[in-house]
N, C-alpha and C. Protein backbone atom coordinates (compact mmCIF):
# COMPACT_ATOMS: atom_id res chain seq x y z
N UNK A 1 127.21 -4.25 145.19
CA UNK A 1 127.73 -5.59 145.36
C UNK A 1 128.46 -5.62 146.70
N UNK A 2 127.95 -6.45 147.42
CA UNK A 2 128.86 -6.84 148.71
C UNK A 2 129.65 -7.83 148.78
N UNK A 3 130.86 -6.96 149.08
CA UNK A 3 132.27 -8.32 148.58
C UNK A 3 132.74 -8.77 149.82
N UNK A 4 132.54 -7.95 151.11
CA UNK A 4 133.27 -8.43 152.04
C UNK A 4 132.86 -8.72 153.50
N UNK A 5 131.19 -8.24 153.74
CA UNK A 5 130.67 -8.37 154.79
C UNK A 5 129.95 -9.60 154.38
N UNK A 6 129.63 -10.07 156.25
CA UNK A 6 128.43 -10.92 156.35
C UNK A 6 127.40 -10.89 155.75
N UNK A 7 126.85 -12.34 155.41
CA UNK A 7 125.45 -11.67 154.84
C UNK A 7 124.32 -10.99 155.95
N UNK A 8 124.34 -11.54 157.22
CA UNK A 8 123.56 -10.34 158.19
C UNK A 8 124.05 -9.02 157.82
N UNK A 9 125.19 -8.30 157.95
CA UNK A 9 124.98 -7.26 157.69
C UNK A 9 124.80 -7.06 156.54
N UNK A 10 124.83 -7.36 155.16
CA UNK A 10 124.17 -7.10 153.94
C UNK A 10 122.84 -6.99 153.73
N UNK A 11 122.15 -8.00 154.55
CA UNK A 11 120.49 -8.21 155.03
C UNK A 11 119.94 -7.18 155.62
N UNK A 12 121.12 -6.32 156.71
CA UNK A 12 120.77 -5.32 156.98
C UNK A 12 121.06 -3.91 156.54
N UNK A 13 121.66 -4.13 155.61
CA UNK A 13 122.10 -2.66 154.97
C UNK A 13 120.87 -2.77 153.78
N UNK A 14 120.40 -3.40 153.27
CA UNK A 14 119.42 -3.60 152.01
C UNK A 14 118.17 -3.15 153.06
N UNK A 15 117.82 -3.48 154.18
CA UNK A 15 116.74 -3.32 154.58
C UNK A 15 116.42 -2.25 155.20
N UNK A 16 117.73 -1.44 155.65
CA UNK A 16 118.01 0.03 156.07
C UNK A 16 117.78 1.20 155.18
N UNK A 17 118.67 0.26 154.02
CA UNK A 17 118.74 1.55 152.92
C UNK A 17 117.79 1.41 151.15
N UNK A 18 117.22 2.36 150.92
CA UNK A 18 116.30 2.38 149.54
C UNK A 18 116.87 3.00 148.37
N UNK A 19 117.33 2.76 147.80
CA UNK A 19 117.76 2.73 146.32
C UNK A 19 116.93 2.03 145.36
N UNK A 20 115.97 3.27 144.70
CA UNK A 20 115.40 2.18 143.68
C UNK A 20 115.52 1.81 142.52
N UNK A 21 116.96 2.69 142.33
CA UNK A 21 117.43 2.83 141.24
C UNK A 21 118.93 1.93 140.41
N UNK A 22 118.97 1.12 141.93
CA UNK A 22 120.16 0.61 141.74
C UNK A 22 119.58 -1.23 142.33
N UNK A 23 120.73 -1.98 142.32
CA UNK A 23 120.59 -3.50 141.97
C UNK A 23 121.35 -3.67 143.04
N UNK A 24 121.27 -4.54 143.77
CA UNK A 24 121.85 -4.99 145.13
C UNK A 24 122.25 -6.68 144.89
N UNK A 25 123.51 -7.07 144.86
CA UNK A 25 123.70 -8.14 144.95
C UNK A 25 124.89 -8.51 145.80
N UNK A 26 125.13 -9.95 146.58
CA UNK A 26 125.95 -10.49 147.05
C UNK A 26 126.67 -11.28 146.39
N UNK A 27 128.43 -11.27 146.67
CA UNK A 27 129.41 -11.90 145.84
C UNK A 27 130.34 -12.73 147.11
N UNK A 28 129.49 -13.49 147.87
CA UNK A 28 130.55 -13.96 148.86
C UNK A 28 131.51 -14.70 148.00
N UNK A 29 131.65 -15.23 146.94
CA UNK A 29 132.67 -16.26 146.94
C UNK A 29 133.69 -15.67 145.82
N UNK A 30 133.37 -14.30 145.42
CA UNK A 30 134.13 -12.86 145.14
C UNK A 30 134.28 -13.36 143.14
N UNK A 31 133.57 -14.07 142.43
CA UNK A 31 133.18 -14.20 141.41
C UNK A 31 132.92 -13.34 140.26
N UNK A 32 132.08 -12.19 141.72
CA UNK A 32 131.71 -11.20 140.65
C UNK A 32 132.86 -9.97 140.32
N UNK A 33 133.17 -9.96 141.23
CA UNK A 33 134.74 -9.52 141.55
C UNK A 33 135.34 -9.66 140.73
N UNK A 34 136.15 -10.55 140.94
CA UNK A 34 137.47 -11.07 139.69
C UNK A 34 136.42 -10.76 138.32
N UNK A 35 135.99 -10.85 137.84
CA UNK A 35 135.14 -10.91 137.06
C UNK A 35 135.25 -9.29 136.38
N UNK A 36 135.10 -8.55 137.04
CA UNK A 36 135.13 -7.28 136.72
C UNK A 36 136.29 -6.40 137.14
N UNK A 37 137.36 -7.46 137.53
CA UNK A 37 138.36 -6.83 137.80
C UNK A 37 138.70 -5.73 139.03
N UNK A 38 137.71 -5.94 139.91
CA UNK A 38 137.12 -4.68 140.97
C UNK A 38 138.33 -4.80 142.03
N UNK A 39 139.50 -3.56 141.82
CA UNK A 39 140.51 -3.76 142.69
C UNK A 39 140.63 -2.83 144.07
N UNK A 40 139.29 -2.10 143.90
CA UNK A 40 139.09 -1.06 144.90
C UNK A 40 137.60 -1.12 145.53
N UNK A 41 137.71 -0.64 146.69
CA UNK A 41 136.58 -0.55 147.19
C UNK A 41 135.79 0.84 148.01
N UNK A 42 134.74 1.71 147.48
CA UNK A 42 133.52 0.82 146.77
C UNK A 42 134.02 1.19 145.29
N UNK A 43 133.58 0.62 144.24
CA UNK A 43 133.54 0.50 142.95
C UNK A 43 132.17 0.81 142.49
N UNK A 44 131.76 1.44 141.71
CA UNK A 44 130.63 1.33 140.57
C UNK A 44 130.73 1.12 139.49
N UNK A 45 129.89 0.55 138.61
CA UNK A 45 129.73 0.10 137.55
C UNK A 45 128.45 0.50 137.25
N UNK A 46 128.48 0.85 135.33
CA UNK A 46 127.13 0.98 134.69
C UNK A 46 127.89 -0.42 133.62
N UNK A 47 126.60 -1.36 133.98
CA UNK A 47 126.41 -2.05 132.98
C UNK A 47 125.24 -2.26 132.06
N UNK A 48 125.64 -2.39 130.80
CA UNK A 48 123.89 -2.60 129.69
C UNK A 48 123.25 -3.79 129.98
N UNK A 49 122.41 -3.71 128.91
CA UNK A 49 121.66 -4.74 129.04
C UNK A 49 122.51 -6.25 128.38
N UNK A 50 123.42 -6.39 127.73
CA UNK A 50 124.14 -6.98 127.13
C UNK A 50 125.53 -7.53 127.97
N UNK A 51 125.34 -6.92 129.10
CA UNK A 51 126.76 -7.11 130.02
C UNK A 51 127.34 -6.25 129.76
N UNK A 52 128.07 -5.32 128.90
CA UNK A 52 129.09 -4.59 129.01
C UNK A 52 129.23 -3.31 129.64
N UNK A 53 129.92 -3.33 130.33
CA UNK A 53 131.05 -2.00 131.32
C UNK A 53 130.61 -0.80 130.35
N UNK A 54 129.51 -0.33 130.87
CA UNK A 54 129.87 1.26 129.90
C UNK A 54 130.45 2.07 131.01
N UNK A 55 130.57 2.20 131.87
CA UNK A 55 131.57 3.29 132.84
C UNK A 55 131.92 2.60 134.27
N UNK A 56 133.15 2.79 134.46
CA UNK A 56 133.61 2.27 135.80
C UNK A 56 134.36 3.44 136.80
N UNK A 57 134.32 3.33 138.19
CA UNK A 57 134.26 4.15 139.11
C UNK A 57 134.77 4.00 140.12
N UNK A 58 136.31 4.02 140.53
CA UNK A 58 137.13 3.26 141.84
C UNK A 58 136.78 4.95 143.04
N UNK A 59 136.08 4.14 144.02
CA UNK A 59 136.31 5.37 144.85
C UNK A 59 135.14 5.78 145.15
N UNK A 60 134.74 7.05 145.98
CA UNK A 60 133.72 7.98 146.43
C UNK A 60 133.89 9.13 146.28
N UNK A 61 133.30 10.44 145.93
CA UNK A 61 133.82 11.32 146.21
C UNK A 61 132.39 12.56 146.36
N UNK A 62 133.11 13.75 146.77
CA UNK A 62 131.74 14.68 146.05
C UNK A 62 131.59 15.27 145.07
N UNK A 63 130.60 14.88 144.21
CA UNK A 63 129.57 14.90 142.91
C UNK A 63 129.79 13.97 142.38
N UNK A 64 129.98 12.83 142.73
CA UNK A 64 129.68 11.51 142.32
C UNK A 64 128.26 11.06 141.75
N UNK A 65 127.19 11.87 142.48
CA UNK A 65 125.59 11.45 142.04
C UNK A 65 125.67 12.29 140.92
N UNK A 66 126.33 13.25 140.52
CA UNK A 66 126.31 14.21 139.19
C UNK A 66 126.93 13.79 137.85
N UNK A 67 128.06 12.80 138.32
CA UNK A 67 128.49 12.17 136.97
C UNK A 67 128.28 11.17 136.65
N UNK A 68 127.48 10.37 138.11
CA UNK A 68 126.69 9.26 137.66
C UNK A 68 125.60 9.57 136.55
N UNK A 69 124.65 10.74 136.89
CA UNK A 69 123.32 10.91 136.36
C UNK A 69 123.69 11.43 134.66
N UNK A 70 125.04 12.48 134.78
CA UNK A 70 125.67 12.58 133.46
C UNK A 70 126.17 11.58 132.48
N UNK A 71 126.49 10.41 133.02
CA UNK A 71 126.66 9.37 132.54
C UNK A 71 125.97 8.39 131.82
N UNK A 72 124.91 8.48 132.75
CA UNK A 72 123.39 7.21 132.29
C UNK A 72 122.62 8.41 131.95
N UNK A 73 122.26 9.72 131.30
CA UNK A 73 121.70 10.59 130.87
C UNK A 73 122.70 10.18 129.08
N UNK A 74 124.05 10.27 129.26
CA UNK A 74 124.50 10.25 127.89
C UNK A 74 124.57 9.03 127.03
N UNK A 75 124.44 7.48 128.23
CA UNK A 75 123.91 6.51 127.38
C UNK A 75 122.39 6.15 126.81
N UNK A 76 122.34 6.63 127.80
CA UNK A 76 120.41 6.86 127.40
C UNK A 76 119.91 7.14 126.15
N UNK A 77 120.91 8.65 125.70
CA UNK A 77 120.33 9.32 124.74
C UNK A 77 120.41 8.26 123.40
């Protein structure tokens, strides 16, 4: 979710970068934001199919792709 850039550069970060595993959306008018309470930036979220927050994620770090995949591996099951 892009909360704070232009949409050119959002246009160009989607077209730079391939994730096919993930959902790309724009929140200029920060909706989605408040919404989820997102007080840090970047944030992740796993949401279901139903809307709900099964895991939230303030920050970056390293092995972040490891507890992501541990994460959506244990809702999966």
């Amino acid at each position: 979710m892009n909360i704070d850039g232009g949409e050119r550069e959002y246009k160009e970060f989607i077209q730079s970068n391939s994730y096919p595993y993930l959902h790309w959306a724009r929140d200029g008018s920060g909706a989605v934001r408040e919404a989820y309470y997102v007080r840090g930036i970047p944030a992740t979220f796993i949401v279901d199919g139903e809307g709900i927050v099964r895991y939230a994620q303030v920050g970056y770090g390293s092995g972040m792709e490891d507890v992501l995949a541990h994460k959506l591996d244990s809702l999966l099951e």
